[in-house]
PDB file of N, CA and C in Angstrom:
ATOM      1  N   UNK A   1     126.627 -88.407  19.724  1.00  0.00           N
ATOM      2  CA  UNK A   1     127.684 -88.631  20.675  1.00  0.00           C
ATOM      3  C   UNK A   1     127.602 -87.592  21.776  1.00  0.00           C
ATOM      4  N   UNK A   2     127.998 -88.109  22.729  1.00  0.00           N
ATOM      5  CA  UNK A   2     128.067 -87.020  24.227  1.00  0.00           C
ATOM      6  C   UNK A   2     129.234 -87.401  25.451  1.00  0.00           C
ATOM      7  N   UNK A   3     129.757 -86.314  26.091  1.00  0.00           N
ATOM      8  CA  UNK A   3     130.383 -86.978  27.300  1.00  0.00           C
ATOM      9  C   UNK A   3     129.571 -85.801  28.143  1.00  0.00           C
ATOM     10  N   UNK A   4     129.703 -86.886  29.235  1.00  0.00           N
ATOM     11  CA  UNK A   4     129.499 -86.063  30.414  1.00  0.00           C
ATOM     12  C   UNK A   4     130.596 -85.537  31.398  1.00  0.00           C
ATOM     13  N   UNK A   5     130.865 -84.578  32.126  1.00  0.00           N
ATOM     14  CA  UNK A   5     131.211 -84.059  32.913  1.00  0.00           C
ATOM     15  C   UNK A   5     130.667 -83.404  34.193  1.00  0.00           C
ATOM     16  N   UNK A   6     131.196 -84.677  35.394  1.00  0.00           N
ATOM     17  CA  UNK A   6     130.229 -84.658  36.502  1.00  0.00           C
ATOM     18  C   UNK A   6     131.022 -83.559  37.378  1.00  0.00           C
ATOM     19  N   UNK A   7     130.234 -82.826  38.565  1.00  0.00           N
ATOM     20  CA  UNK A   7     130.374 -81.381  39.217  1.00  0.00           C
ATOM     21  C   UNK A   7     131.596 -82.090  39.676  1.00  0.00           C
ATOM     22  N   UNK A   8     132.251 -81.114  39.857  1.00  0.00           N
ATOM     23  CA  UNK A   8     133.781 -81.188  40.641  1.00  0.00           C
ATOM     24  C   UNK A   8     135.135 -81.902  40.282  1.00  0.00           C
ATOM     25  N   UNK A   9     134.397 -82.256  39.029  1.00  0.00           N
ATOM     26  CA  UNK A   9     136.159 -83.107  38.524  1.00  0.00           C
ATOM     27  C   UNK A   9     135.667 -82.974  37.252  1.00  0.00           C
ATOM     28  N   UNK A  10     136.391 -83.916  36.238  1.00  0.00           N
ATOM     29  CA  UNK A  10     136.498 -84.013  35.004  1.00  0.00           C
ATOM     30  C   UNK A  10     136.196 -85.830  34.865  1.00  0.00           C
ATOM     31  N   UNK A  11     134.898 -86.108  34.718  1.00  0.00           N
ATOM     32  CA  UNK A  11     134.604 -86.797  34.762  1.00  0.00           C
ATOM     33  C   UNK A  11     134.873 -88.555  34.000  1.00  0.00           C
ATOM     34  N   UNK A  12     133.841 -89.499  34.129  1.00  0.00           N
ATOM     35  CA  UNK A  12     134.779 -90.883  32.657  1.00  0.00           C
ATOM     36  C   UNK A  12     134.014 -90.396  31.165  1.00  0.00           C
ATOM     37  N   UNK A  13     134.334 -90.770  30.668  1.00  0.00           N
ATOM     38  CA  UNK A  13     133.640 -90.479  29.490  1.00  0.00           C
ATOM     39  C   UNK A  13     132.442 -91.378  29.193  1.00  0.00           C
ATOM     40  N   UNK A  14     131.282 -90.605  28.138  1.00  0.00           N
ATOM     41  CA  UNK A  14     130.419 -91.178  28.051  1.00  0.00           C
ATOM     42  C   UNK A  14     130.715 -91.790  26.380  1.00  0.00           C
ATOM     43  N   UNK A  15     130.520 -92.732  26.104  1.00  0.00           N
ATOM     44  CA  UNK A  15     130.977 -93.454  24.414  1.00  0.00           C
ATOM     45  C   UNK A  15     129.436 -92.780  23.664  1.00  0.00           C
ATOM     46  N   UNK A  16     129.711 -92.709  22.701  1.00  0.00           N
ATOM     47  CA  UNK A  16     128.308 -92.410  22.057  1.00  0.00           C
ATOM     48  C   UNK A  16     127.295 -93.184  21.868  1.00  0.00           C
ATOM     49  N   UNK A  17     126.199 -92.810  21.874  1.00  0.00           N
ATOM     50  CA  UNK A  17     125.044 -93.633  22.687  1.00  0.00           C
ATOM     51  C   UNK A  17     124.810 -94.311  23.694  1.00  0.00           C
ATOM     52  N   UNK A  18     125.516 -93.349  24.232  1.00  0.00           N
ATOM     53  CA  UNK A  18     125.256 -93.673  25.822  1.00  0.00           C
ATOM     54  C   UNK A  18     124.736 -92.843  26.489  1.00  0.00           C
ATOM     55  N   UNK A  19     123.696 -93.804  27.784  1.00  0.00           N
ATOM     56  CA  UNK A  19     123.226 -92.031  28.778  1.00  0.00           C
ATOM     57  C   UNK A  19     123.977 -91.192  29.079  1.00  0.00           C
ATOM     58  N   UNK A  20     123.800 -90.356  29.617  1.00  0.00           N
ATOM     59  CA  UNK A  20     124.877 -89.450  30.312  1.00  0.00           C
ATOM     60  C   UNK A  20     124.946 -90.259  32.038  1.00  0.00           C
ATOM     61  N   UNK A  21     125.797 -89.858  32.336  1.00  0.00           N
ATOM     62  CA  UNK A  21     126.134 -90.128  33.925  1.00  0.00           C
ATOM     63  C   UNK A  21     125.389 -89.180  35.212  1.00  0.00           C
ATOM     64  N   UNK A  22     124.946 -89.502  36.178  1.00  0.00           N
ATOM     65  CA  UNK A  22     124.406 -88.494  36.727  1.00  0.00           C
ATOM     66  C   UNK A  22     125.105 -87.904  37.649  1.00  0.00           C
ATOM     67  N   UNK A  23     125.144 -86.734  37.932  1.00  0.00           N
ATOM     68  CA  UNK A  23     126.490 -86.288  39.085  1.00  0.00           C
ATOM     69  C   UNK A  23     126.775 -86.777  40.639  1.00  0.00           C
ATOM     70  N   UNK A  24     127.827 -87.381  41.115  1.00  0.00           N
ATOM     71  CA  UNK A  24     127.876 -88.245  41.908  1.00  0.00           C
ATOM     72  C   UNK A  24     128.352 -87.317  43.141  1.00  0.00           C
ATOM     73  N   UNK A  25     128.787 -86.120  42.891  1.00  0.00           N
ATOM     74  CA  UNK A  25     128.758 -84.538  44.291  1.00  0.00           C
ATOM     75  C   UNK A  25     127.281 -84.255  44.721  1.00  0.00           C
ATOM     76  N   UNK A  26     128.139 -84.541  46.022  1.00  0.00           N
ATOM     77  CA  UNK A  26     126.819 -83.509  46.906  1.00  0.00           C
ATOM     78  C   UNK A  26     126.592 -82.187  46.808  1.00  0.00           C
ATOM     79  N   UNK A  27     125.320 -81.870  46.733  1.00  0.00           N
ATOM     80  CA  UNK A  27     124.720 -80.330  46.362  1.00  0.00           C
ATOM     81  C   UNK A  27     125.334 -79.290  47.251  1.00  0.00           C
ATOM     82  N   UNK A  28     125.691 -78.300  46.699  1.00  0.00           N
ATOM     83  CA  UNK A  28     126.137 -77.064  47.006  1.00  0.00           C
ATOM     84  C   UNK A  28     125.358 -76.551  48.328  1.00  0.00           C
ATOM     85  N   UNK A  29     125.839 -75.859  49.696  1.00  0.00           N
ATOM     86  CA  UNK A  29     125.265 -75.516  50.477  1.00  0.00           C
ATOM     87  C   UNK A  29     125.910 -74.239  50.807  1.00  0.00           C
ATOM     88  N   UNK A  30     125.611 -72.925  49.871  1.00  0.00           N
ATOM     89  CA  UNK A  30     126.420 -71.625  50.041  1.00  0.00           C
ATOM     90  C   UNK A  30     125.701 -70.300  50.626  1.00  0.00           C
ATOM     91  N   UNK A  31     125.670 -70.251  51.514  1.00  0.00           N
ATOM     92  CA  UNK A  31     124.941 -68.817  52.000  1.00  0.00           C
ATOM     93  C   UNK A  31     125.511 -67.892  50.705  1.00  0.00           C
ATOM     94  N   UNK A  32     124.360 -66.743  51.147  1.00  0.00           N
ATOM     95  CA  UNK A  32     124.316 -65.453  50.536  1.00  0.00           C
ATOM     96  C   UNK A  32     124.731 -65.938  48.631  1.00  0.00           C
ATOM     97  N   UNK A  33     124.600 -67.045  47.755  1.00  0.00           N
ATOM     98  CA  UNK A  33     124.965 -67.080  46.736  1.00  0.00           C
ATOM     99  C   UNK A  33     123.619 -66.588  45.969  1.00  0.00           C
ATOM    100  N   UNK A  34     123.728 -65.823  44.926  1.00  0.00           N
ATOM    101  CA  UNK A  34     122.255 -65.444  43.984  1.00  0.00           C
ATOM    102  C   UNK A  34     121.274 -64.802  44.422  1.00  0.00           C
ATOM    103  N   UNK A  35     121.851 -63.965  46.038  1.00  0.00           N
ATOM    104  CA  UNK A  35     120.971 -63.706  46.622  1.00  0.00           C
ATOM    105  C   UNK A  35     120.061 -64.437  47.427  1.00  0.00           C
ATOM    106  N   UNK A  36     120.209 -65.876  47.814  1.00  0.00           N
ATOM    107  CA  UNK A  36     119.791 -66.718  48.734  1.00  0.00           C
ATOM    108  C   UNK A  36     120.602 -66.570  49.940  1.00  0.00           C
ATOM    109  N   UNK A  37     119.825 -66.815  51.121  1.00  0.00           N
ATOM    110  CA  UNK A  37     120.243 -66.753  52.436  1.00  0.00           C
ATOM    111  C   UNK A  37     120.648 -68.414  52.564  1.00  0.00           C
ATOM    112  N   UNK A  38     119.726 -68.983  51.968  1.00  0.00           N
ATOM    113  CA  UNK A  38     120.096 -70.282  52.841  1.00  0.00           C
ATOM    114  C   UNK A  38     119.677 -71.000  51.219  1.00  0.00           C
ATOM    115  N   UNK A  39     120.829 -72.149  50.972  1.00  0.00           N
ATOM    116  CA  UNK A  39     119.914 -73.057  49.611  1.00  0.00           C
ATOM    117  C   UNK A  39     120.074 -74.419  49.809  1.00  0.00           C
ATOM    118  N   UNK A  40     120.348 -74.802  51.143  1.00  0.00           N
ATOM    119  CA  UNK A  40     120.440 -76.700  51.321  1.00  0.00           C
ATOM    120  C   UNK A  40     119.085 -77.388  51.320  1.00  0.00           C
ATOM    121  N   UNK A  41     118.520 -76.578  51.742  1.00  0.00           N
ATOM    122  CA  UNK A  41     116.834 -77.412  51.098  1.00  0.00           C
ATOM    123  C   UNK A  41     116.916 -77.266  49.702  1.00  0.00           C
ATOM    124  N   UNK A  42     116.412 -76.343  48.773  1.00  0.00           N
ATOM    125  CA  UNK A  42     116.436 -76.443  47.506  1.00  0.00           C
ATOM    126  C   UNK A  42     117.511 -77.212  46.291  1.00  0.00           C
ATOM    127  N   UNK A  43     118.722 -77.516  47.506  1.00  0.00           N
ATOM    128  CA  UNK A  43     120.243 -77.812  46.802  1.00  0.00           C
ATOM    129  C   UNK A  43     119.478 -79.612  46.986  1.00  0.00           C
ATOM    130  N   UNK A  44     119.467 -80.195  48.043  1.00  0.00           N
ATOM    131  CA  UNK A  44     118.992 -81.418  48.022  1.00  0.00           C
ATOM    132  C   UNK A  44     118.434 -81.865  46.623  1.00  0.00           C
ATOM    133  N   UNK A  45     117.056 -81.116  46.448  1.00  0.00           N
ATOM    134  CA  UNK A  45     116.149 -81.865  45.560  1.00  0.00           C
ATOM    135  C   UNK A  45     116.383 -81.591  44.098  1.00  0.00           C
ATOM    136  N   UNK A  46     117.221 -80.443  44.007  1.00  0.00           N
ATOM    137  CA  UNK A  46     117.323 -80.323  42.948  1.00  0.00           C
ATOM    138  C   UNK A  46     118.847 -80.565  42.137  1.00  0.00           C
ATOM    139  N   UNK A  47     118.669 -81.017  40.518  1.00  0.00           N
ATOM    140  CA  UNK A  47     120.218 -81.549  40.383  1.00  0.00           C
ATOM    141  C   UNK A  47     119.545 -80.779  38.635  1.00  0.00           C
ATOM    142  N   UNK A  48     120.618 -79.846  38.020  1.00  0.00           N
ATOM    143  CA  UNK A  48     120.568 -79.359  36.777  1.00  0.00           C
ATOM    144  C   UNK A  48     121.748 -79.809  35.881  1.00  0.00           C
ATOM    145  N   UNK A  49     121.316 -79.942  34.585  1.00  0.00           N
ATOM    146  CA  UNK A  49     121.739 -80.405  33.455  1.00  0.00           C
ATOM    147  C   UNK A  49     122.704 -79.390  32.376  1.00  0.00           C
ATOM    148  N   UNK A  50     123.533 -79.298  32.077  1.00  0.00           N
ATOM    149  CA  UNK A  50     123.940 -78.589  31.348  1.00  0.00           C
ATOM    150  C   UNK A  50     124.007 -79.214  29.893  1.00  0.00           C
ATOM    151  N   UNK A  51     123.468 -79.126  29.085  1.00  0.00           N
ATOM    152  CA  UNK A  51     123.953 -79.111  27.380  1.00  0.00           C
ATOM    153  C   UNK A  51     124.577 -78.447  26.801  1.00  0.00           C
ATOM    154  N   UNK A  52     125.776 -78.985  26.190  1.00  0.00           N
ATOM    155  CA  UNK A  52     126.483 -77.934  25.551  1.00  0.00           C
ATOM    156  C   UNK A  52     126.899 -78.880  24.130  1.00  0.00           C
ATOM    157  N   UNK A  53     126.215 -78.246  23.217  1.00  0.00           N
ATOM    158  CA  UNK A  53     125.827 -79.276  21.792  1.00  0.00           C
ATOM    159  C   UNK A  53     126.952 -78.396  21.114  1.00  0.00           C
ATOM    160  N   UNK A  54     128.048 -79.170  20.498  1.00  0.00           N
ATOM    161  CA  UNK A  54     129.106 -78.655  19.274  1.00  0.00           C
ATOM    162  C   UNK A  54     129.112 -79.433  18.119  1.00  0.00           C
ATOM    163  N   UNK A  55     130.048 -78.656  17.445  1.00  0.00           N
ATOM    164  CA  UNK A  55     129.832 -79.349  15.785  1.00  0.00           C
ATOM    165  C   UNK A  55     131.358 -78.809  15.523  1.00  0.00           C
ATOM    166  N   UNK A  56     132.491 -79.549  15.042  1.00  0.00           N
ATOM    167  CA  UNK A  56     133.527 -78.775  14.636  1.00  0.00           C
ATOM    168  C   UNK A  56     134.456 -77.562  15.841  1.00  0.00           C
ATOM    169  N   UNK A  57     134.221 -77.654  17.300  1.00  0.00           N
ATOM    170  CA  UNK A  57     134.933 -76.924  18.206  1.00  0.00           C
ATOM    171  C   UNK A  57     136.338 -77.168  18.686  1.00  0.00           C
ATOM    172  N   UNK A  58     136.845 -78.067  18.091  1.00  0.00           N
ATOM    173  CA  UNK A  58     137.969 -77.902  18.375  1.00  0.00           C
ATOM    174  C   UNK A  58     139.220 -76.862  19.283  1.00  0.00           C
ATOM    175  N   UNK A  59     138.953 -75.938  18.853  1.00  0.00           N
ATOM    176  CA  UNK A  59     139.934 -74.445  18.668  1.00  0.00           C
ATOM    177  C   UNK A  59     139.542 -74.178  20.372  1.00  0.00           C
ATOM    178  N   UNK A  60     138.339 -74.187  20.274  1.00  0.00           N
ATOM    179  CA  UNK A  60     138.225 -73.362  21.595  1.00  0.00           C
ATOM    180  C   UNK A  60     137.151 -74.210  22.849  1.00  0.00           C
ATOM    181  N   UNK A  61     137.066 -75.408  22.325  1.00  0.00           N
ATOM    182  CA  UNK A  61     136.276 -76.355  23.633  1.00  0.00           C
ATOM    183  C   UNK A  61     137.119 -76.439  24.702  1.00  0.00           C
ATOM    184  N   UNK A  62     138.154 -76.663  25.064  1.00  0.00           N
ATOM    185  CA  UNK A  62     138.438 -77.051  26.003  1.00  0.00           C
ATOM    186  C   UNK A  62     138.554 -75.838  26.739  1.00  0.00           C
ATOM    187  N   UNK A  63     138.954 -74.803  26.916  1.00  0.00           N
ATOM    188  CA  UNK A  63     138.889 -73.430  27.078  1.00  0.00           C
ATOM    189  C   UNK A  63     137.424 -73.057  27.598  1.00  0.00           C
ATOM    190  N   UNK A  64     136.264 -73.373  27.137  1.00  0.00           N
ATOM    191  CA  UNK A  64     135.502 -72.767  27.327  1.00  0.00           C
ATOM    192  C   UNK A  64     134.596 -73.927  28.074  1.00  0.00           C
ATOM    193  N   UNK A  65     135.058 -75.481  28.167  1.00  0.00           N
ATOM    194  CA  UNK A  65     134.215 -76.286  29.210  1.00  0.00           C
ATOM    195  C   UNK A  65     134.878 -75.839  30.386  1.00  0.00           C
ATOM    196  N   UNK A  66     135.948 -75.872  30.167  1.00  0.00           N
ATOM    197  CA  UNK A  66     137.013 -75.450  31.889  1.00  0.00           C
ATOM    198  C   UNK A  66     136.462 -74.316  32.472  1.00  0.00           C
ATOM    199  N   UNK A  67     136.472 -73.179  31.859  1.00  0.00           N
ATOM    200  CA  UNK A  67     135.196 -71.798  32.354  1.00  0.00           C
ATOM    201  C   UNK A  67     134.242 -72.072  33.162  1.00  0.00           C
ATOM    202  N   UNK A  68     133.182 -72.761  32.157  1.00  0.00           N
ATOM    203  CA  UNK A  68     132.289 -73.113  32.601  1.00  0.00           C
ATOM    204  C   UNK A  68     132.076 -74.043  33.626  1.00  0.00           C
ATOM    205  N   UNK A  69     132.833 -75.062  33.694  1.00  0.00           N
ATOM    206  CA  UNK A  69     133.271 -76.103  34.750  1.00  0.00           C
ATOM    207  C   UNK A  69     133.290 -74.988  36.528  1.00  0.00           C
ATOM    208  N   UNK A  70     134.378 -74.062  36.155  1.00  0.00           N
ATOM    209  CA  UNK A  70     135.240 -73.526  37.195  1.00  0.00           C
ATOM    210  C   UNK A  70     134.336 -72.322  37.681  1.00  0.00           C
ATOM    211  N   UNK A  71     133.286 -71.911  36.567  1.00  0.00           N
ATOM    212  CA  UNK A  71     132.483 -70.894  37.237  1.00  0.00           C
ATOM    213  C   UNK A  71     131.263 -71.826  37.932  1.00  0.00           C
ATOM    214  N   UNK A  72     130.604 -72.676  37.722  1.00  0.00           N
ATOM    215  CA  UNK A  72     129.769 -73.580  38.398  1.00  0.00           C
ATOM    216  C   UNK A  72     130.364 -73.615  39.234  1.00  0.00           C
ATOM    217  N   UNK A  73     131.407 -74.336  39.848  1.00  0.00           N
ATOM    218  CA  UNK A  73     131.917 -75.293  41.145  1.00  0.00           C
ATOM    219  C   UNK A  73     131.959 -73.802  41.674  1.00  0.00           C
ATOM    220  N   UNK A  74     132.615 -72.553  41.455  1.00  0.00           N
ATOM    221  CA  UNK A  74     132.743 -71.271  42.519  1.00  0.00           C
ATOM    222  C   UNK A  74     131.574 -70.904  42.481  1.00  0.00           C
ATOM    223  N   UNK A  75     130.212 -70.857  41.971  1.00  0.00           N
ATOM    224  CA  UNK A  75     128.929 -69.588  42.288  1.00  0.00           C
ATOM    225  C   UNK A  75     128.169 -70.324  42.031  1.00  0.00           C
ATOM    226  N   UNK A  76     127.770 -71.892  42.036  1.00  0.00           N
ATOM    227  CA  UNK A  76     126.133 -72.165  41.478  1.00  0.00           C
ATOM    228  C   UNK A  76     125.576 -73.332  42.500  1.00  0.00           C
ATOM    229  N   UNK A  77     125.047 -72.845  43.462  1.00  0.00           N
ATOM    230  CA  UNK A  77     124.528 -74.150  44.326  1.00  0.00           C
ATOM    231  C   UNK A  77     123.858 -74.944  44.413  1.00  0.00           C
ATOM    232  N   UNK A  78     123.554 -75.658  43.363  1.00  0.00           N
ATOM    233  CA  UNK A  78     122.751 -76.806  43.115  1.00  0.00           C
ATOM    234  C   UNK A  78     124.028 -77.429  42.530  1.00  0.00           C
ATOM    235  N   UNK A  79     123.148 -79.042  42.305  1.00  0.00           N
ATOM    236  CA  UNK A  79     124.282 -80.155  41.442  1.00  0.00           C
ATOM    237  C   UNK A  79     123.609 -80.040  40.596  1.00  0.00           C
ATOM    238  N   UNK A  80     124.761 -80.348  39.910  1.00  0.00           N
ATOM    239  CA  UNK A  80     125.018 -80.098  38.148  1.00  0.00           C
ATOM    240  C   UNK A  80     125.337 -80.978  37.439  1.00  0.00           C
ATOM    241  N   UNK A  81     125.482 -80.937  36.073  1.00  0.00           N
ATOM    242  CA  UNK A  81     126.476 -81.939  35.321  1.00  0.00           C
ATOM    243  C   UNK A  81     126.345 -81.150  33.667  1.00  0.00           C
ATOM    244  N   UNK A  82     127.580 -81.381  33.400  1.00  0.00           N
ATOM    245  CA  UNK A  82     127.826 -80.721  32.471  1.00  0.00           C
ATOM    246  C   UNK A  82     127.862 -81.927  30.942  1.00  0.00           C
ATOM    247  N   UNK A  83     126.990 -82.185  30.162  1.00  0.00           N
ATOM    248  CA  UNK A  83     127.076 -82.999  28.975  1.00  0.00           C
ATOM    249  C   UNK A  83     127.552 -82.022  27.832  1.00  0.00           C
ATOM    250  N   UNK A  84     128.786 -82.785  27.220  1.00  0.00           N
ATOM    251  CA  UNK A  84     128.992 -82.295  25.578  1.00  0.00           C
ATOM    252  C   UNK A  84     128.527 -82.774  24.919  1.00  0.00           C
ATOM    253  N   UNK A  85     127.633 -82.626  23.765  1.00  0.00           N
ATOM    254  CA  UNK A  85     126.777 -83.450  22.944  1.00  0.00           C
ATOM    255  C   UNK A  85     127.081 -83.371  21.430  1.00  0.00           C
ATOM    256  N   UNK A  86     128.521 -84.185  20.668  1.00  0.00           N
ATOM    257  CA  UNK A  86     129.021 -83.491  19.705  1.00  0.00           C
ATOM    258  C   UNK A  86     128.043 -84.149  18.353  1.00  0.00           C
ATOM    259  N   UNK A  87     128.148 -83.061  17.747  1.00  0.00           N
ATOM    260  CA  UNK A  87     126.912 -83.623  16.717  1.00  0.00           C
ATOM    261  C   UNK A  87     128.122 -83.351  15.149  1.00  0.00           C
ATOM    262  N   UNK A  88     128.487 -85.021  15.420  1.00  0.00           N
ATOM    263  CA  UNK A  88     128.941 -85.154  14.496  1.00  0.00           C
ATOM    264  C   UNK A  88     130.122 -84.956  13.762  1.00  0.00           C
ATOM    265  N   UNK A  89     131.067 -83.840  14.895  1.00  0.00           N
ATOM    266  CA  UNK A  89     132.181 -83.396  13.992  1.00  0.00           C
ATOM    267  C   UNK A  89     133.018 -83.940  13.462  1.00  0.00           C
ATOM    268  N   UNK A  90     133.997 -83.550  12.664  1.00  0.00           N
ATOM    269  CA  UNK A  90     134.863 -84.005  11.569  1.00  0.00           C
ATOM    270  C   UNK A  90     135.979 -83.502  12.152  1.00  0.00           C
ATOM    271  N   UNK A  91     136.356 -82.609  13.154  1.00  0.00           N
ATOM    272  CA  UNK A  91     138.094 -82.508  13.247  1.00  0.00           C
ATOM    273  C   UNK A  91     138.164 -82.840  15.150  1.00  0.00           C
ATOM    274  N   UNK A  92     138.729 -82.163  15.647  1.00  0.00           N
ATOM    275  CA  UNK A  92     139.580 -83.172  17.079  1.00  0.00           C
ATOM    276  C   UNK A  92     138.320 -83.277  18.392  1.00  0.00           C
ATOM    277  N   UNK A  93     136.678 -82.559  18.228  1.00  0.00           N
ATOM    278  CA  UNK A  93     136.450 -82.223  19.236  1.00  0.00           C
ATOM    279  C   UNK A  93     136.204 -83.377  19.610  1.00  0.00           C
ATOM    280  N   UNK A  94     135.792 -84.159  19.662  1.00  0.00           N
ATOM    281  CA  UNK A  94     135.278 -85.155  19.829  1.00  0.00           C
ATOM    282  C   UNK A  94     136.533 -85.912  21.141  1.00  0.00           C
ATOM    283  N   UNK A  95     137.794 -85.965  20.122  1.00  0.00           N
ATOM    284  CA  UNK A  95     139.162 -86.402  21.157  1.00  0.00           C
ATOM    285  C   UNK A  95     139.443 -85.652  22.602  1.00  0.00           C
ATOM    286  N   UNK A  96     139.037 -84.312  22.100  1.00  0.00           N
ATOM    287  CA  UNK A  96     139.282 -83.185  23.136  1.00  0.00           C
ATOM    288  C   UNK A  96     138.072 -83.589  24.211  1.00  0.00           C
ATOM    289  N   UNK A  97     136.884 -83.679  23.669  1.00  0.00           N
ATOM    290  CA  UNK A  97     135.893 -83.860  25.178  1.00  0.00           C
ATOM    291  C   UNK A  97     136.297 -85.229  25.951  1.00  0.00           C
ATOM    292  N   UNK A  98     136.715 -86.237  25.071  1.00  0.00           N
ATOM    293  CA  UNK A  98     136.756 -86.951  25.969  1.00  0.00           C
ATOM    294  C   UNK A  98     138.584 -86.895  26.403  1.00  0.00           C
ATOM    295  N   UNK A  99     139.007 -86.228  26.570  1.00  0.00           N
ATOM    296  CA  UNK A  99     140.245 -86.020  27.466  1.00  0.00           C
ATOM    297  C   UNK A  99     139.497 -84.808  28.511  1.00  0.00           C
ATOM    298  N   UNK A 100     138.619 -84.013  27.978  1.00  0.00           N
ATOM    299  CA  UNK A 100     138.237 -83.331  29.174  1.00  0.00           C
ATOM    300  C   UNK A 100     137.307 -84.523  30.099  1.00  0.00           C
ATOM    301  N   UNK A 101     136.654 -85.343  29.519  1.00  0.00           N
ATOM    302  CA  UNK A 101     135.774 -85.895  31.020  1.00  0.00           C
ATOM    303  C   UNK A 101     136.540 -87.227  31.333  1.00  0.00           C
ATOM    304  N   UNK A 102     137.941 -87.462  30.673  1.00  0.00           N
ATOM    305  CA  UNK A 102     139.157 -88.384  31.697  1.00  0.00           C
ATOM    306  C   UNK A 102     139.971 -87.482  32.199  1.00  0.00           C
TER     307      UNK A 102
END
């Protein structure tokens, strides 16, 4: 099972066995970020994947996709997309990701 979460919102959910979604934001164009002067050429062609594989996270997923969500969209200039890939759990994460990517 997986949802995705596309750059800049909280995306639809992905049902299990399903692809992931690909991010539908335009690439980041931020001077001076990472030490780049300029990244709209490199932001174009390139689009990165995030995996974030749980088992049983409940307690602290949503907490820690929102982080991660909120530190991407402020400092990372390329497009992104953020997939949860739950392997399997037995208590709420599963409910919780997909209220995070509705």
């Amino acid at each position: 099972m997986g949802t995705t979460i596309p750059r800049n919102r909280l995306g639809p959910l992905q049902t299990p066995g399903t692809p992931g979604l690909a991010s539908p934001a335009s690439p980041a164009s931020r001077p001076g970020v990472a030490g780049v002067a300029d990244v709209s050429d490199v932001a174009d062609a390139a689009e990165v994947d995030i995996v974030v594989p749980v088992f049983n996270e409940s307690g602290g997923l949503a907490a820690s996709i929102r982080g991660l969500h909120a530190d991407l969209a402020r400092r990372f200039p390329l497009t992104w997309t953020i997939t949860i890939a739950d392997n399997a759990s037995t208590d709420r994460t599963w409910d919780i990701a997909r209220g995070l990517a509705g």
